[in-house]
Protein backbone atom coordinates (compact mmCIF):
# COMPACT_ATOMS: atom_id res chain seq x y z
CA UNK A 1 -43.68 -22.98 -64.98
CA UNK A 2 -42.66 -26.05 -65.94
CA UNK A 3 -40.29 -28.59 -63.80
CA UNK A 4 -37.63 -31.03 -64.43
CA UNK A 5 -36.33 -33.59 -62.50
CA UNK A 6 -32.77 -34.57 -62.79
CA UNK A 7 -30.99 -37.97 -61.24
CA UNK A 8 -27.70 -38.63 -61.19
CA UNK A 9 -26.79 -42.25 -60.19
CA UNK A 10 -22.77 -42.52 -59.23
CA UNK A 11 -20.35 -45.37 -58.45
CA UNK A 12 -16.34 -44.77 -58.13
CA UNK A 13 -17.23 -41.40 -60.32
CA UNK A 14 -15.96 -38.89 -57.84
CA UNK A 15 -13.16 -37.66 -60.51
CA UNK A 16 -16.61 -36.68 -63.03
CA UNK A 17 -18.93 -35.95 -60.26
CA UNK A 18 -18.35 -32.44 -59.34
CA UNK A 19 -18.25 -30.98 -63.06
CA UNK A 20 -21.06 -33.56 -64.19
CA UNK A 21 -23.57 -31.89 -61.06
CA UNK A 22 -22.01 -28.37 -62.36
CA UNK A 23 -23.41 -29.16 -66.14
CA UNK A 24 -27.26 -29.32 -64.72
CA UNK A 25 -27.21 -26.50 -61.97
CA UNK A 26 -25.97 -24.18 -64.82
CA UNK A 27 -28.88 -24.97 -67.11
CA UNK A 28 -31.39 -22.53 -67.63
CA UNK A 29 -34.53 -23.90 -65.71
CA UNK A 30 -35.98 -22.70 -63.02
CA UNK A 31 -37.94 -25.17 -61.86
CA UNK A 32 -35.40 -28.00 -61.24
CA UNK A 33 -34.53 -30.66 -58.63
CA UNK A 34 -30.99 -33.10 -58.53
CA UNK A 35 -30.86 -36.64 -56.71
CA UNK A 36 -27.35 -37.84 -57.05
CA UNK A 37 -27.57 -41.65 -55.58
CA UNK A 38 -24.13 -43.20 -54.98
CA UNK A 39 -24.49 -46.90 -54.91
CA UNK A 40 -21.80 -47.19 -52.02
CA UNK A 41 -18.58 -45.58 -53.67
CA UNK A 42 -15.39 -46.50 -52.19
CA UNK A 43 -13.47 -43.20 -53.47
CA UNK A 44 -14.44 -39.63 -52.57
CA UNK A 45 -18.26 -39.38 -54.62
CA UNK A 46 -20.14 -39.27 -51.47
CA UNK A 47 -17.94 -36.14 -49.95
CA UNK A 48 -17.70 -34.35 -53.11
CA UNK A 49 -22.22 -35.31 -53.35
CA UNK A 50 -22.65 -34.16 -49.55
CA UNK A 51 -20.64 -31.10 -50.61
CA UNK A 52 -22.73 -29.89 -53.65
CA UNK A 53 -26.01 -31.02 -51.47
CA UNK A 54 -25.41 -28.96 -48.45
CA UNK A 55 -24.90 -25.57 -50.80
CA UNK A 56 -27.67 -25.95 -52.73
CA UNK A 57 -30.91 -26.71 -51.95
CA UNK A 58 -32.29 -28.06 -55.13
CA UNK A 59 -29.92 -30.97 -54.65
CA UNK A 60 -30.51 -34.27 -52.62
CA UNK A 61 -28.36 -36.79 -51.86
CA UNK A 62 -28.62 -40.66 -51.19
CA UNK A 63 -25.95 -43.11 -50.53
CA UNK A 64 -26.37 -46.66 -50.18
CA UNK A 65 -24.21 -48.92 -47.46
CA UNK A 66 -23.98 -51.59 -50.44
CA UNK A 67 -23.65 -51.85 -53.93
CA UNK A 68 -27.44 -52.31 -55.02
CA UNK A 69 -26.30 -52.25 -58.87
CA UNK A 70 -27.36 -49.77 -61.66
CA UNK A 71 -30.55 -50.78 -62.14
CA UNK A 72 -31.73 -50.37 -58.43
CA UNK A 73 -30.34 -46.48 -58.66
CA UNK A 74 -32.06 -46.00 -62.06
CA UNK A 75 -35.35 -47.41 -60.55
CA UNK A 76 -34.97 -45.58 -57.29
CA UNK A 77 -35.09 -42.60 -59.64
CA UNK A 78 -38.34 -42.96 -61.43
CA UNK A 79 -39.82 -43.68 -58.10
CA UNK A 80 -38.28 -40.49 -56.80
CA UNK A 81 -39.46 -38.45 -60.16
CA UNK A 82 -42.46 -36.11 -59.42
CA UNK A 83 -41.55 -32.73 -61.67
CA UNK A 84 -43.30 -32.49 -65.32
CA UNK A 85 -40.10 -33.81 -66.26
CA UNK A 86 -37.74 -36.40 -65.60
CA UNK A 87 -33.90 -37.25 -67.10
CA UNK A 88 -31.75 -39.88 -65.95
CA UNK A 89 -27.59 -38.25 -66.57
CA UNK A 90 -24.73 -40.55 -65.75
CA UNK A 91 -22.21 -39.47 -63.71
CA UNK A 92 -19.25 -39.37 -65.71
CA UNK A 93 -21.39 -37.38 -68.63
CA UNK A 94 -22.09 -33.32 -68.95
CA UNK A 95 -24.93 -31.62 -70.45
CA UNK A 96 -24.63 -29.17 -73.00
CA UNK A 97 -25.38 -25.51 -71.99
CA UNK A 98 -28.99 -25.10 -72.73
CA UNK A 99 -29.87 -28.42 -73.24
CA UNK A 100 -32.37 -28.85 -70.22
CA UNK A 101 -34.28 -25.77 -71.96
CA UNK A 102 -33.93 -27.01 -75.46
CA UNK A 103 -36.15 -30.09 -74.30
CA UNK A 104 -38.44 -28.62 -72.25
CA UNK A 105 -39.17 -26.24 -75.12
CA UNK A 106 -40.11 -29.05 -77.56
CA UNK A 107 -42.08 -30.91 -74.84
CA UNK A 108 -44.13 -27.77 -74.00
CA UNK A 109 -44.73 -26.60 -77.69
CA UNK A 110 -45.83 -29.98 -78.56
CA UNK A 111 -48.30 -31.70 -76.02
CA UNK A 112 -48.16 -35.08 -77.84
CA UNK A 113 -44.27 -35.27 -77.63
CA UNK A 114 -43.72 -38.15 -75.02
CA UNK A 115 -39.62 -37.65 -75.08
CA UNK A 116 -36.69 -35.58 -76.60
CA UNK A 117 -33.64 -36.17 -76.89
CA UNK A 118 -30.45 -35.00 -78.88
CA UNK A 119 -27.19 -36.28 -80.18
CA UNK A 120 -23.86 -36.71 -78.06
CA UNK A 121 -20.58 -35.18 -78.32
CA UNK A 122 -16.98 -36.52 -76.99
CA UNK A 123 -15.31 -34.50 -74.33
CA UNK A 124 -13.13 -33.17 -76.29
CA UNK A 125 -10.28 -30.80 -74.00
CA UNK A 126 -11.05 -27.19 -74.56
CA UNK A 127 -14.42 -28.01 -76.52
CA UNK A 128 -16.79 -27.95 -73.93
CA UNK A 129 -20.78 -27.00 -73.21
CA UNK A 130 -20.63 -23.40 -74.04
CA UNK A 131 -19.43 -24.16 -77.98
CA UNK A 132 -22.70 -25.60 -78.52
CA UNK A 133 -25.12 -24.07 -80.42
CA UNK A 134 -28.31 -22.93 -77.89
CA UNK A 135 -31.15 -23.39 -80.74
CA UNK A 136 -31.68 -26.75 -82.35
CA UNK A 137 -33.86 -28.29 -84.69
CA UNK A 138 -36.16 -30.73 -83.78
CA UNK A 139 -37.36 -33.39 -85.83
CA UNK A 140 -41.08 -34.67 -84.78
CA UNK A 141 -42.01 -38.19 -85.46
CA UNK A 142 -44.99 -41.09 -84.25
CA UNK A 143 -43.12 -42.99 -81.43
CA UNK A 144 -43.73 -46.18 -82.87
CA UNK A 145 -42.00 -45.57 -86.05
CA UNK A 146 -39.34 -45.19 -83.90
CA UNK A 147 -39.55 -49.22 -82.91
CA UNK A 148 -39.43 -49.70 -86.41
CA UNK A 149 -36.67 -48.03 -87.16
CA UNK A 150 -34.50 -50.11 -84.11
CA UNK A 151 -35.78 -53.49 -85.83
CA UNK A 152 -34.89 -52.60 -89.15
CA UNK A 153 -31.46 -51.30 -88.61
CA UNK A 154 -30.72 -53.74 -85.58
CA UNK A 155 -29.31 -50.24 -84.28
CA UNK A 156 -30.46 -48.31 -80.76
CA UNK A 157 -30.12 -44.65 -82.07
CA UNK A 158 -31.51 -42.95 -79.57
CA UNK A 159 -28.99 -41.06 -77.44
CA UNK A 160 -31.15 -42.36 -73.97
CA UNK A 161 -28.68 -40.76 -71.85
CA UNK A 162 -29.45 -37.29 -73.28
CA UNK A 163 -33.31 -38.17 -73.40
CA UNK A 164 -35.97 -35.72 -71.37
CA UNK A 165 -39.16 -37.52 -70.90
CA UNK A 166 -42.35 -36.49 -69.74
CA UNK A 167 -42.22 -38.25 -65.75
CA UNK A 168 -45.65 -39.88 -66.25
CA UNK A 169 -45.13 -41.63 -69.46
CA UNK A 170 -42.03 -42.59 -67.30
CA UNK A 171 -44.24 -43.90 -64.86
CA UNK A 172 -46.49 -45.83 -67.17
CA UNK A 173 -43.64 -47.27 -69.04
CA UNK A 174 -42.02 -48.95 -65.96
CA UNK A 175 -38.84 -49.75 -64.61
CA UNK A 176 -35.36 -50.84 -66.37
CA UNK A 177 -35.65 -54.66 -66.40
CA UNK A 178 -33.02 -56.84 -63.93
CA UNK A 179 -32.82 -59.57 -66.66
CA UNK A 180 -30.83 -57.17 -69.24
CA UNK A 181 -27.33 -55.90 -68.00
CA UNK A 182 -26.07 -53.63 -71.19
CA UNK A 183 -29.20 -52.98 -72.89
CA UNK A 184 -31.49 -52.45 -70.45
CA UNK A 185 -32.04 -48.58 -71.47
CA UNK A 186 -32.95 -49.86 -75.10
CA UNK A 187 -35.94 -52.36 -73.81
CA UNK A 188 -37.17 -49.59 -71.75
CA UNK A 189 -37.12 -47.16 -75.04
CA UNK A 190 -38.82 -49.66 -76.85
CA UNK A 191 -41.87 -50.13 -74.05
CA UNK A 192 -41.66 -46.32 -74.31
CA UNK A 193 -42.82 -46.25 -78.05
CA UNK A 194 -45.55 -48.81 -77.13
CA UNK A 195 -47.56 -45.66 -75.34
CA UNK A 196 -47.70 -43.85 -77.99
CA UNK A 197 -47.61 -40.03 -79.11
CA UNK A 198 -44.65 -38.41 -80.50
CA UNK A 199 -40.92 -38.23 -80.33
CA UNK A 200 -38.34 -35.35 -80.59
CA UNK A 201 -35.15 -35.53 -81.90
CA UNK A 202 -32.24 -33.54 -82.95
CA UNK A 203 -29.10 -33.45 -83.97
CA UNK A 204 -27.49 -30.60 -81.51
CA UNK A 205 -25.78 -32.00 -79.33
CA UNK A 206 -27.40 -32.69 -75.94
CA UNK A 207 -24.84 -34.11 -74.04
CA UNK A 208 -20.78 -34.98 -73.58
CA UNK A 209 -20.37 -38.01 -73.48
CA UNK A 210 -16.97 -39.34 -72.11
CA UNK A 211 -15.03 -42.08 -73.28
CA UNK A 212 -12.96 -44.28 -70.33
CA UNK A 213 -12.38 -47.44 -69.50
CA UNK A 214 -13.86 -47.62 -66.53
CA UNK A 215 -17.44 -46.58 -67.96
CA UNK A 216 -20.52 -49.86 -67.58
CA UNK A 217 -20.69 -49.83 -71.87
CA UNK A 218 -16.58 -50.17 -72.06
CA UNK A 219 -17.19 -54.36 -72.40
CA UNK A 220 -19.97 -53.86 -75.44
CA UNK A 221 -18.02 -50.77 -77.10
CA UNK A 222 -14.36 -52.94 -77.02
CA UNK A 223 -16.36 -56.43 -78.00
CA UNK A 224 -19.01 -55.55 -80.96
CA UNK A 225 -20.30 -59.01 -81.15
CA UNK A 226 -20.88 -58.68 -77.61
CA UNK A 227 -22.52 -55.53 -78.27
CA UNK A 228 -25.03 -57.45 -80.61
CA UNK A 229 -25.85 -59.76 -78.29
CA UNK A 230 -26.60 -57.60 -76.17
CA UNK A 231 -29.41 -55.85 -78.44
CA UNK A 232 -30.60 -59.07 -79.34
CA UNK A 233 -31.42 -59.97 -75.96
CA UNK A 234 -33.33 -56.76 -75.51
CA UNK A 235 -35.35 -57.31 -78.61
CA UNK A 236 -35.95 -61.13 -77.04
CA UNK A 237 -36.97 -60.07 -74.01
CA UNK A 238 -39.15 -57.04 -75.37
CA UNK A 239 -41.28 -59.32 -77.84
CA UNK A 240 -41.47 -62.08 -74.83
CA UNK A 241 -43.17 -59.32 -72.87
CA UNK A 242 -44.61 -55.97 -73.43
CA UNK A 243 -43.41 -56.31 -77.23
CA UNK A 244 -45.79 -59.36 -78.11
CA UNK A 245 -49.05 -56.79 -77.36
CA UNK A 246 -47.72 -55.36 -80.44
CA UNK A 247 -50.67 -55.53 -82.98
CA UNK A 248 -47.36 -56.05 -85.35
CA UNK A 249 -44.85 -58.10 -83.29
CA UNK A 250 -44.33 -60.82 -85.58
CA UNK A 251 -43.38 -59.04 -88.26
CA UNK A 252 -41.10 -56.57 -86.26
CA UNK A 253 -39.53 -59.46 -84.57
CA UNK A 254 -38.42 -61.09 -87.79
CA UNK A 255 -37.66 -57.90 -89.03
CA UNK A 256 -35.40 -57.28 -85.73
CA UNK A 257 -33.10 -60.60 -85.91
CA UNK A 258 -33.00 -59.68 -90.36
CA UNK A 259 -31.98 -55.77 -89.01
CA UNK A 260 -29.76 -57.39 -86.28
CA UNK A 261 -27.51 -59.99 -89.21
CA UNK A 262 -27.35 -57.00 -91.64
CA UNK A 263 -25.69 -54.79 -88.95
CA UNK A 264 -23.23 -57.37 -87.91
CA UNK A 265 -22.28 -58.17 -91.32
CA UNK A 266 -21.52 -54.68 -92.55
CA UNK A 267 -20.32 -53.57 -89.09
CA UNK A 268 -17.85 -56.81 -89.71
CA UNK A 269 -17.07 -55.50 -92.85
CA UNK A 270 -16.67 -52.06 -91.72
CA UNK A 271 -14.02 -53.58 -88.88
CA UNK A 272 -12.38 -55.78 -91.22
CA UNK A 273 -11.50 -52.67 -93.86
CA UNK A 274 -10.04 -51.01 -90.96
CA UNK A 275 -7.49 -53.73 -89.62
CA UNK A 276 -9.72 -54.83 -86.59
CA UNK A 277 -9.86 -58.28 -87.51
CA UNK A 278 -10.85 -59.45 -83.94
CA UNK A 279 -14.02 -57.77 -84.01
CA UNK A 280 -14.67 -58.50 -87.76
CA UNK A 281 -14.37 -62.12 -86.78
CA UNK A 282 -16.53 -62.36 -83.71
CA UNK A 283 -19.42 -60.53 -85.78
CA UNK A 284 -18.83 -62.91 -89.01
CA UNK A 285 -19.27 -65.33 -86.37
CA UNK A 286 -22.20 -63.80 -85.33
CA UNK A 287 -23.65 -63.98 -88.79
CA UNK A 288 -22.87 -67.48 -89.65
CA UNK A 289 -24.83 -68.73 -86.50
CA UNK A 290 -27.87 -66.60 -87.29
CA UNK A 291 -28.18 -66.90 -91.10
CA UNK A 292 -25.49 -69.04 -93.37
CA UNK A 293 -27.43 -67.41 -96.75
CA UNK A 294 -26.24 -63.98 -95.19
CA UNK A 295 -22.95 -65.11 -94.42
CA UNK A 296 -22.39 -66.72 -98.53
CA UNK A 297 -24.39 -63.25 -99.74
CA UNK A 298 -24.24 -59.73 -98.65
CA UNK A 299 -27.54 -58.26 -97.55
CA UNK A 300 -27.60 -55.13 -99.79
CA UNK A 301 -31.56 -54.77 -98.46
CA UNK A 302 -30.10 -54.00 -95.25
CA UNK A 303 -28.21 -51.09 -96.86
CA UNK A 304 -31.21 -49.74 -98.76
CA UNK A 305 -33.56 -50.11 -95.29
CA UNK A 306 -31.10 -48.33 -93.46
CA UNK A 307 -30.25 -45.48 -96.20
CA UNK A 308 -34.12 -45.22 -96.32
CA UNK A 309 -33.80 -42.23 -94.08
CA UNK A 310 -35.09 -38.74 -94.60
CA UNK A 311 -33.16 -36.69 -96.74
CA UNK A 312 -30.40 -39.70 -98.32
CA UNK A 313 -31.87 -42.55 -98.92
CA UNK A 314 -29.08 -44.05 -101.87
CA UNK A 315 -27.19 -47.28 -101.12
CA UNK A 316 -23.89 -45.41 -101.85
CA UNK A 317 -24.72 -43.30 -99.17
CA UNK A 318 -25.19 -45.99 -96.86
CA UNK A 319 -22.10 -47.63 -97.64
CA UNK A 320 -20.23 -44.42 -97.20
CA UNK A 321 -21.95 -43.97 -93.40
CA UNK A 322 -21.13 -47.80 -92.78
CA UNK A 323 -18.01 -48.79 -93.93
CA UNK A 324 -15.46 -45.82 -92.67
CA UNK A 325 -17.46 -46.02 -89.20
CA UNK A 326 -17.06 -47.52 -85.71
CA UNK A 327 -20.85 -48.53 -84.85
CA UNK A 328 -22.08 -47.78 -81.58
């Protein structure tokens, strides 16, 4: 029977907690285990954590006497992480009905799947886990072209908060690195494709995701150049470390900062035909300190590497997905 780990780590999330914790015990796996770890909450988190841990006895619960940060809780998880399985949920998120099972499905029926993982869906009122359809269909593809695809497009597509991953590729891949605030979850993906095998993906949606002000990404998601800074650390970082034991990091690296200037200038672009000239600005600005050429001519190869995807691959296309869009 195969086993899943879940962790929940929690600060100031006591208004999400309860229904967030709800969204995994309802799943449809047997074998399952919860850690919530609240990283010394001053609102009601740890009552409403003791509360679901004292009724149930697949839950545990850990609460720290001072803030320790995100990335201790995280890390505190993988160590904790013994199941087949292993996900990571924020507290302020819900899974989808069935998406545990979904996973664990793909992972089983494919041995050399490493990690699946699904799209996201707002929290919409009154559109909630059960509208989502319980079968999906998973797309199967080498982990490393996944890398590829995050240099070319400058873009971190994978939903990591809705990703299941196998707990000992977990292990081998490490912890989320203390030098990278908002993008530590994309370096780790990235060391993650280094191992090897196969990813899952589809486009069901795995997870609710909610919107708020309060939530860690609010600074990146409101700022985009900050947002691109952000990634461009991670890709730094990665190719100063693990990255540069690519037999290909060169050429990915380049390809990264070219992927990284094409986003920002049609993201700009994108922002600028929609009246947000504040962020069109900041990632024009972005552009002209990384590549003048760029900024005096538009990089239509951008467009045509990221409309290379399966199934519409034309630069109309592209445009059509770019312009009218926020990025994430």
């Amino acid at each position: 029977m195969p086993s899943i780990d879940v962790a929940i780590p929690n600060y100031n999330y006591g208004r999400y907690l309860r229904d967030c914790v709800e969204s995994v015990l309802t799943q449809d796996v047997a074998a399952m285990r919860l850690l919530i770890i609240d990283n010394a909450s001053s609102d009601d988190s740890a009552e409403i954590a003791q509360q679901a841990a004292t009724g149930d006895p697949r839950i545990s619960f850990v609460q720290h006497r001072i803030n320790l940060g995100h990335q201790a809780s995280f890390n505190e998880a993988i160590d904790w992480a013994s199941s087949d399985y292993f996900m990571i949920l924020c507290a302020d998120d819900l899974l989808t009905a069935g998406s545990l099972q979904r996973a664990i499905s793909v992972l089983e029926q494919n041995p050399n799947v490493t990690l699946a993982f699904g799209d996201l869906a707002a929290d919409i009122p009154g559109r909630r886990s059960d509208t989502v359809a319980n079968t999906a269909l998973w797309r199967i593809k080498p982990a490393r072209s996944l890398l590829e695809q995050f240099c070319r497009t400058g873009l971190y597509s994978v939903r990591s908060c809705s990703a299941v991953v196998r707990t000992p590729v977990q292990k081998r891949a490490g912890y989320y690195c203390a030098a990278l605030d908002q993008s530590d979850d994309f370096e780790l993906m990235m060391r993650l494709t280094l191992l090897g095998g196969d990813i899952a993906s589809t486009h069901t949606p795995q997870l609710f995701m909610r919107t708020h002000e309060k939530e860690r990404s609010a600074v990146v998601r409101d700022n985009r150049r900050l947002q691109i800074l952000a990634y461009e650390a991670a890709f730094v970082w990665f190719f100063a470390h693990e990255g540069a034991a690519h037999p290909d990091a060169t050429r990915l690296a380049r390809l990264a900062a070219r992927g990284l200037v094409g986003r920002a200038y049609w993201s700009g672009m994108s922002h600028l035909c929609r009246g947000d000239v504040r962020n069109a600005a900041g990632l024009f600005r972005y552009v002209v300190g990384r590549s003048w050429s760029t900024a005096l001519l538009p990089p239509l190869g951008y467009l045509l590497r990221k409309g290379a995807e399966p199934g519409d691959g034309s630069v109309t296309a592209a445009m059509r997905r770019l312009l009218p869009a926020s990025w994430s």
